[in-house]
Protein backbone atom coordinates (compact mmCIF):
# COMPACT_ATOMS: atom_id res chain seq x y z
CA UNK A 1 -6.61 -31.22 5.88
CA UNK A 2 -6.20 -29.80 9.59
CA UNK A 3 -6.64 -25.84 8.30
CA UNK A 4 -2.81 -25.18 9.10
CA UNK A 5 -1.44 -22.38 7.38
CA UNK A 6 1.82 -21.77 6.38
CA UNK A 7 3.99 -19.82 4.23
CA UNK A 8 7.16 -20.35 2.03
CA UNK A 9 9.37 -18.39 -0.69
CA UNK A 10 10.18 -19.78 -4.08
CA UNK A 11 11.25 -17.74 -6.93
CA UNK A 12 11.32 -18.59 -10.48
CA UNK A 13 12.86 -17.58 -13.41
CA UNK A 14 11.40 -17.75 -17.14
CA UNK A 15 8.93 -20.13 -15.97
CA UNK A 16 10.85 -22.02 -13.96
CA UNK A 17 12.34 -22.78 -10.15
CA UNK A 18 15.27 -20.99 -9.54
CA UNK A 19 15.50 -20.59 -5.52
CA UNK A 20 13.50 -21.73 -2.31
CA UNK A 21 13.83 -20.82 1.07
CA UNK A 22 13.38 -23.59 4.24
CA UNK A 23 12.30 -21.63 7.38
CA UNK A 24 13.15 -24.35 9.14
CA UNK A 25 16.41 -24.67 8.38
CA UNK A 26 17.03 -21.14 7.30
CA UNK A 27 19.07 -22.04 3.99
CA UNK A 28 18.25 -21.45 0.39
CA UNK A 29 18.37 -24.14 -2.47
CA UNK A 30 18.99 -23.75 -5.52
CA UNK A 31 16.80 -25.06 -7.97
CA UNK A 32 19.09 -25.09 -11.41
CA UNK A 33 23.04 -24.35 -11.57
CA UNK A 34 22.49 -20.89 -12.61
CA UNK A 35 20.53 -19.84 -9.29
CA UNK A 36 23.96 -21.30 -7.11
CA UNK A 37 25.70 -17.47 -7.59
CA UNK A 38 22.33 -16.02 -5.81
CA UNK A 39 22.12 -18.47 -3.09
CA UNK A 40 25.70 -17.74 -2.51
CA UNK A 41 25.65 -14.06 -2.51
CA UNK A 42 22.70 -14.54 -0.85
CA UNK A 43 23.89 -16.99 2.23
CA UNK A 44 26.77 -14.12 2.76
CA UNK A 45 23.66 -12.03 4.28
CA UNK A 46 21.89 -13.99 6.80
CA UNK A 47 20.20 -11.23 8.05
CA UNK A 48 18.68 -11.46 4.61
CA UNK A 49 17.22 -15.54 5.89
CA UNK A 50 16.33 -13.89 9.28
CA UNK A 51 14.18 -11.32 7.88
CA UNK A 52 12.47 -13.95 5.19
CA UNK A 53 11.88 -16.32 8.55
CA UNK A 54 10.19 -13.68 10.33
CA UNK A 55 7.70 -12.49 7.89
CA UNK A 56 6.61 -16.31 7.22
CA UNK A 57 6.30 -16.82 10.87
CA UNK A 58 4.63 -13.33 11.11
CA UNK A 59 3.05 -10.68 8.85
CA UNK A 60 2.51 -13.44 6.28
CA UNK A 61 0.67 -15.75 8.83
CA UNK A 62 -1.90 -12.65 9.79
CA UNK A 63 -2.71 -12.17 6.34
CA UNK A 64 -3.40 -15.78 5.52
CA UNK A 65 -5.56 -15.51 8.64
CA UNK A 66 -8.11 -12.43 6.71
């Protein structure tokens, strides 16, 4: 392992994956059928991605850091 750190955001639902974001790409994917209507509402907000992005690449990264 090189020590890298990174960050990423998956939710779940009842136990299981429902939605992940790629930083990288800045899209969501949906995990199961049922998380499709979030992604979509959630794709017609990409300030929503932006903000996500910018807290892995930032605040997150300083706390992994402490």
């Amino acid at each position: 392992q090189d020590g890298s750190k990174r960050g990423h955001y998956q939710y779940a639902y009842d136990g299981r994956d429902f939605l992940s974001f790629d930083k990288e790409t800045v899209t969501w994917t949906a995990a199961v059928p049922k998380a499709q209507i979030t992604k979509e509402k959630w794709e017609k907000e990409p300030a929503f991605a932006q903000r996500r992005k910018a807290y892995l690449e930032g605040e997150c990264l300083k706390e992994l850091q402490k």
